[in-house]
C-alpha atoms as a PDB file:
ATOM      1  CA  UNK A   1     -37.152 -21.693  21.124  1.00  0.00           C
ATOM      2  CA  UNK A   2     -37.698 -21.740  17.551  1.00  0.00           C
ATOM      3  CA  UNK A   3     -35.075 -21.041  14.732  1.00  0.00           C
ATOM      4  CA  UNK A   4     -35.242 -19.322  11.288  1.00  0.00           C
ATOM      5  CA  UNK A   5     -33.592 -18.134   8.577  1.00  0.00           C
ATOM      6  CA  UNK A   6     -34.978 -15.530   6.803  1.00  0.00           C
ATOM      7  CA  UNK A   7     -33.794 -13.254   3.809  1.00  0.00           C
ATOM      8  CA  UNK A   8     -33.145  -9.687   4.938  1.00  0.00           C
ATOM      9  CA  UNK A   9     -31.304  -6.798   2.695  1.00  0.00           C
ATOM     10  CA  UNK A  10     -28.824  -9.636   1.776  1.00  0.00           C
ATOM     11  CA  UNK A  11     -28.443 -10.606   5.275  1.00  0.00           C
ATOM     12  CA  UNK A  12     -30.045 -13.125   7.331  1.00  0.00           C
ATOM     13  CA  UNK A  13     -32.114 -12.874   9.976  1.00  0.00           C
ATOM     14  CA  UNK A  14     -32.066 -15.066  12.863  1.00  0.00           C
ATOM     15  CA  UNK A  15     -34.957 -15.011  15.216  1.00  0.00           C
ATOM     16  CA  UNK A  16     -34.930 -16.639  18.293  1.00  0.00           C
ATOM     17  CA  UNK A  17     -37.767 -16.085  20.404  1.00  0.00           C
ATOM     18  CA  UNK A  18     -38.459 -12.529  20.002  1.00  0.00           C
ATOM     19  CA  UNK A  19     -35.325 -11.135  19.518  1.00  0.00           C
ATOM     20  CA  UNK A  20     -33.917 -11.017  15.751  1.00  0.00           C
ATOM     21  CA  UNK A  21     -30.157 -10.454  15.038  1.00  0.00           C
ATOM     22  CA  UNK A  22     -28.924  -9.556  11.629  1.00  0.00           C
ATOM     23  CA  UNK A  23     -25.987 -11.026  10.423  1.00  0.00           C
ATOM     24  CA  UNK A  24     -24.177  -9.471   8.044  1.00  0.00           C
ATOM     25  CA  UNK A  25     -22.291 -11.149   4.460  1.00  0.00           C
ATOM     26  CA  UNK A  26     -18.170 -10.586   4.776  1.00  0.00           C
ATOM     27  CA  UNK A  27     -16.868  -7.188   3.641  1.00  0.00           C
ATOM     28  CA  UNK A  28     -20.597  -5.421   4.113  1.00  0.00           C
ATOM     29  CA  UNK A  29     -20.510  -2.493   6.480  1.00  0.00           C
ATOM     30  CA  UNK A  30     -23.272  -2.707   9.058  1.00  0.00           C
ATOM     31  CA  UNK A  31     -22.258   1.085  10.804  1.00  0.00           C
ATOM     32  CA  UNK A  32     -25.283   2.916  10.161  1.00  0.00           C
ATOM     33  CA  UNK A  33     -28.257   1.487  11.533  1.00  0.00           C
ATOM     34  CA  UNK A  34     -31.579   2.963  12.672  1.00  0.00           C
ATOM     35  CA  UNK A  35     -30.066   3.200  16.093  1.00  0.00           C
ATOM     36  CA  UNK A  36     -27.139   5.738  15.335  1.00  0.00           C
ATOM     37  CA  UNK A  37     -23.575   5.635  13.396  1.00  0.00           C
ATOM     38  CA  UNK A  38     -20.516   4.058  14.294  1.00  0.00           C
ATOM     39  CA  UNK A  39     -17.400   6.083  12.831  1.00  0.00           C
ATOM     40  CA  UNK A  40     -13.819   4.794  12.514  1.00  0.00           C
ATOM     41  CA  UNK A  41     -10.855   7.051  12.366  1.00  0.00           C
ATOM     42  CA  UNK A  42      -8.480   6.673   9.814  1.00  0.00           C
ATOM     43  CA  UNK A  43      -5.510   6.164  12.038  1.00  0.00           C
ATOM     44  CA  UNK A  44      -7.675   3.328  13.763  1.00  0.00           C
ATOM     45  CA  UNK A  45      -7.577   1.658  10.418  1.00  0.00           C
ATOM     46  CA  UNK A  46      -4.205   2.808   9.527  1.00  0.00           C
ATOM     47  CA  UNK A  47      -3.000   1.267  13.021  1.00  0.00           C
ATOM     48  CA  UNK A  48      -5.023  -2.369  12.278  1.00  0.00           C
ATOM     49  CA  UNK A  49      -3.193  -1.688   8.410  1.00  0.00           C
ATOM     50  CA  UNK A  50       0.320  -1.533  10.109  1.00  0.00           C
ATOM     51  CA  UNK A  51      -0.552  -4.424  12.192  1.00  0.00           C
ATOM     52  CA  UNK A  52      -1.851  -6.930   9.991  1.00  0.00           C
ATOM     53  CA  UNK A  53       1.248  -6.056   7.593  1.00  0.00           C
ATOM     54  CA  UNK A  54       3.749  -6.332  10.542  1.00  0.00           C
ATOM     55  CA  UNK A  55       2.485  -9.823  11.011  1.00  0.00           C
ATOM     56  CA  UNK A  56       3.992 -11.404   7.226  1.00  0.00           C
ATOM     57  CA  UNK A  57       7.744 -13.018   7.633  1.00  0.00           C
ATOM     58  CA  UNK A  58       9.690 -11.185   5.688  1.00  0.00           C
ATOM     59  CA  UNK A  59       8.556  -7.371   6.099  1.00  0.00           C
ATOM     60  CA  UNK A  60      11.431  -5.912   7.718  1.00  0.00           C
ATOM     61  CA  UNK A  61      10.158  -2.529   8.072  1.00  0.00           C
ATOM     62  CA  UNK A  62       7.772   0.824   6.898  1.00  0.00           C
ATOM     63  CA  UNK A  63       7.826   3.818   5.440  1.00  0.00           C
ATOM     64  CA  UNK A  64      10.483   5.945   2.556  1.00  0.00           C
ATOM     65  CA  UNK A  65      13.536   7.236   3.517  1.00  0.00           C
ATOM     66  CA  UNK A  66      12.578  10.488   4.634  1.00  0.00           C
ATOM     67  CA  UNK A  67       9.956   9.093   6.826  1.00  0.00           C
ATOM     68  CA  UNK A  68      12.397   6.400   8.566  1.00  0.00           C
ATOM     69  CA  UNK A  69      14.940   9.370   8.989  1.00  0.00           C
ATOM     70  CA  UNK A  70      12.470  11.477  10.611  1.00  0.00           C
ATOM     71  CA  UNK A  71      11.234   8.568  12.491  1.00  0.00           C
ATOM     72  CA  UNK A  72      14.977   7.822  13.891  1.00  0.00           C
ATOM     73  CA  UNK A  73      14.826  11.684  14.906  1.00  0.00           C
ATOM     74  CA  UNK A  74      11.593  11.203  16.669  1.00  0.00           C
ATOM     75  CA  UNK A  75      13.443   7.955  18.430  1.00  0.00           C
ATOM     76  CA  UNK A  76      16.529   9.791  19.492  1.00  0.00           C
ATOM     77  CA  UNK A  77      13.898  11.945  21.722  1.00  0.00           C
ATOM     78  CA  UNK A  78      12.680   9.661  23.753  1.00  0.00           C
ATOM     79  CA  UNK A  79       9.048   9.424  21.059  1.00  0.00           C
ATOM     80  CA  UNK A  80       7.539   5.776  20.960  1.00  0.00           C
ATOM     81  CA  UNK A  81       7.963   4.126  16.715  1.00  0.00           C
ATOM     82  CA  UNK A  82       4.945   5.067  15.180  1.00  0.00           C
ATOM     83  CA  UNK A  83       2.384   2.022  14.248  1.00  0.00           C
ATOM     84  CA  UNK A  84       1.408   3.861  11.022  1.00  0.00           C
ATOM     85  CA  UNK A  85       4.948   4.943   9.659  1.00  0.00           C
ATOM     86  CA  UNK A  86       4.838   3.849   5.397  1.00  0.00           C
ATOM     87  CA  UNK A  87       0.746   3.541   6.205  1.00  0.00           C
ATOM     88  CA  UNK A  88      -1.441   5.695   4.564  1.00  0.00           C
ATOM     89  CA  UNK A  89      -5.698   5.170   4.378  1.00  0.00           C
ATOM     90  CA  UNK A  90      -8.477   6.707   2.948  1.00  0.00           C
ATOM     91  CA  UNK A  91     -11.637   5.579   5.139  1.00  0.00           C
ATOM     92  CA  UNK A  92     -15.688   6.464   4.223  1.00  0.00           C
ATOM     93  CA  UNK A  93     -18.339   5.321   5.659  1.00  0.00           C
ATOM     94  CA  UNK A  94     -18.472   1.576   4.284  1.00  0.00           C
ATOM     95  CA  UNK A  95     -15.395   1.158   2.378  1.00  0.00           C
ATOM     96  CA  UNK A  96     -11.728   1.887   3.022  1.00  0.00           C
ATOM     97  CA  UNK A  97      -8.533   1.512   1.138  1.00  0.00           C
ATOM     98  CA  UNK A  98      -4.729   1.509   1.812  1.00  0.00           C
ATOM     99  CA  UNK A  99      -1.424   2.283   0.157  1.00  0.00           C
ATOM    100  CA  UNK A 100       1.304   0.804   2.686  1.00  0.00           C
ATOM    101  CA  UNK A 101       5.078   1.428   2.108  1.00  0.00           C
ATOM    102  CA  UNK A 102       7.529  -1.493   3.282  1.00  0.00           C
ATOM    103  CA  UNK A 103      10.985  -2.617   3.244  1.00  0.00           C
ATOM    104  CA  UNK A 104      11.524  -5.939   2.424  1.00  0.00           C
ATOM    105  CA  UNK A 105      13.911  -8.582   3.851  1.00  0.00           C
ATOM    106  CA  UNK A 106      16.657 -10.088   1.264  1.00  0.00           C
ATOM    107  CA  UNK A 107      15.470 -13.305  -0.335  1.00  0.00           C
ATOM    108  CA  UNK A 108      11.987 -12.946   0.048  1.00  0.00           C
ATOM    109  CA  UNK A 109       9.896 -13.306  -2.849  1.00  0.00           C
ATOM    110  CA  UNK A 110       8.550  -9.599  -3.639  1.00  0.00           C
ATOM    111  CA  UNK A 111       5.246 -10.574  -5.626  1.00  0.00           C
ATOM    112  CA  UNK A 112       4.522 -13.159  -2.747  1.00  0.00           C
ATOM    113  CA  UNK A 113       4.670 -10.850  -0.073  1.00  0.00           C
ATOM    114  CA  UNK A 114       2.971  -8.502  -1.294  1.00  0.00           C
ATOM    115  CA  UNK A 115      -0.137 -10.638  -1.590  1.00  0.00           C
ATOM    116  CA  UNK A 116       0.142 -12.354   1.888  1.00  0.00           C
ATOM    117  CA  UNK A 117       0.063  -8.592   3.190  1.00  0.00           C
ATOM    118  CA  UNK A 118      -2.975  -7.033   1.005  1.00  0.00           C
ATOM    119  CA  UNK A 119      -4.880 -10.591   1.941  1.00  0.00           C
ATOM    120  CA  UNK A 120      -3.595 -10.259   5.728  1.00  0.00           C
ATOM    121  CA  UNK A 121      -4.660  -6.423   5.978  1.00  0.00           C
ATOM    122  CA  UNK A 122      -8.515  -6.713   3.963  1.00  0.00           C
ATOM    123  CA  UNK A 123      -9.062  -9.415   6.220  1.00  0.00           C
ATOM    124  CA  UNK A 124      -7.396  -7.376   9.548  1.00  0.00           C
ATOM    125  CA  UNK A 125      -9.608  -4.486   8.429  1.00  0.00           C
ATOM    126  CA  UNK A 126     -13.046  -6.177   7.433  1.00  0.00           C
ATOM    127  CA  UNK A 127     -13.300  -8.286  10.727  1.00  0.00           C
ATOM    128  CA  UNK A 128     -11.900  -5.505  13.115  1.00  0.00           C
ATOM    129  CA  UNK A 129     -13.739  -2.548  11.324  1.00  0.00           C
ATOM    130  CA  UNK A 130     -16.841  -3.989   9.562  1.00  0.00           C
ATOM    131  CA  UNK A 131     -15.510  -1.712   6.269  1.00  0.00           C
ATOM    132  CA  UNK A 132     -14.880  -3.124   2.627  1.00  0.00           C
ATOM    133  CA  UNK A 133     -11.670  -3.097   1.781  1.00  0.00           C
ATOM    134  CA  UNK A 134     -11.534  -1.690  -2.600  1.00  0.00           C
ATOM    135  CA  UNK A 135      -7.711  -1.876  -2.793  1.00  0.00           C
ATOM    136  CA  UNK A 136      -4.457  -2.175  -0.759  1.00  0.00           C
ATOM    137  CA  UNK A 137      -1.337  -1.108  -2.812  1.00  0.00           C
ATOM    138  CA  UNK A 138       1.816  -2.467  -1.816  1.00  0.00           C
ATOM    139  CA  UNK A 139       4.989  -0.130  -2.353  1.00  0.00           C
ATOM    140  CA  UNK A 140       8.515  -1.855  -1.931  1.00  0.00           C
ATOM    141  CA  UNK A 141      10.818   0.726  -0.918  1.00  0.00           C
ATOM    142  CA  UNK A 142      14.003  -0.925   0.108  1.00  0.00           C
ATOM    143  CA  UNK A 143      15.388  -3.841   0.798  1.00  0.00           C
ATOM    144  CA  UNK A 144      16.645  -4.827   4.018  1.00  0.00           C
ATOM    145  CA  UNK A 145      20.386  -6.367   3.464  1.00  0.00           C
ATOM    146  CA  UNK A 146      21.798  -8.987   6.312  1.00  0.00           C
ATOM    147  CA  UNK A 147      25.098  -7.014   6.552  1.00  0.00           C
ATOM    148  CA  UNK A 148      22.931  -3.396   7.326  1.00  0.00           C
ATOM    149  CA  UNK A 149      21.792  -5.001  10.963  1.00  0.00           C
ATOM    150  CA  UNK A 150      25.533  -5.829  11.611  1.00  0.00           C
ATOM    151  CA  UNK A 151      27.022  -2.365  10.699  1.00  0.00           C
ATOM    152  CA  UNK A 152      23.902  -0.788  12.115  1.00  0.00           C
ATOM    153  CA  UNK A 153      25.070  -2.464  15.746  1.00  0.00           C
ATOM    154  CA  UNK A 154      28.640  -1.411  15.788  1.00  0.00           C
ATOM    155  CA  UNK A 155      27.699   1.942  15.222  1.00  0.00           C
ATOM    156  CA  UNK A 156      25.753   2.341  17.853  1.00  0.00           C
ATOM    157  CA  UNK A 157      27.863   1.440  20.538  1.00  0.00           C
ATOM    158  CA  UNK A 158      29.837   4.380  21.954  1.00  0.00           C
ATOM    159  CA  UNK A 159      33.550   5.215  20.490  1.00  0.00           C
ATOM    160  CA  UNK A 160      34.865   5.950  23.991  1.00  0.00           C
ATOM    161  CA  UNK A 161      33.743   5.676  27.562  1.00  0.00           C
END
């Protein structure tokens, strides 16, 4: 079978035999295509968002106050943590950005971590989702003290049985 490389709309073409298969440059959206459109929800991307963010030592946690508050309601009903709690996307059709709200764990290095997760979440969204990341905004809401998981687990145990 014979190979080549051909220019194509800033892709390349790769022909082998008969059958050519574009492949696309990293970060350029190939969901519309003469053979239909591919959407993505924003919660899909918001979900891959919370994800790829989770995955950085030193994020503790998501979302304000008032959204962990409500989300410790939710809990105390029996309703699953939401993946997307503190993440918040706007998605078109070949770019998508992201505002994600996080508490931080004590010591870490704020302006560090905020790069590993806007570098861990473009990449998360590009490869999964095919979109162009223009912007993920970090927010640092809190920070997560040693001392708060300790008090946090004496509460919780029952005063009497």
């Amino acid at each position: 079978m014979a190979h080549s490389n051909t220019s194509a709309a800033g892709g390349v073409a790769v022909q082998e035999g008969r059958t050519a298969t574009r492949v696309r440059p990293h970060g350029e959206a190939n969901l519309v295509t003469e053979h239909g459109r591919t959407t993505i929800a924003d919660e899909v991307v918001a979900k891959i968002a919370g994800m790829a963010a989770r995955e950085i030592p030193g994020v503790h946690d998501f979302g304000t106050g008032a959204a962990r508050a409500f989300e410790a309601i939710k809990g105390r009903l029996g309703a699953e943590e939401s993946i997307t709690r503190g993440i918040e996307v706007e998605v078109g059709e070949r770019q998508a950005a992201a505002d994600i709200h996080l508490i931080v764990e004590y010591g870490t290095a704020i302006p560090d971590l905020a790069e590993a997760v806007r570098g861990n979440v473009t990449n998360a969204v590009e490869h999964m989702c095919g979109l162009e990341v223009t912007e993920v905004n970090v927010a640092v809401d809190d920070v997560h003290l040693p001392r708060q998981e300790a008090a946090t687990g004496t509460e919780a145990e029952p005063r009497v049985r």
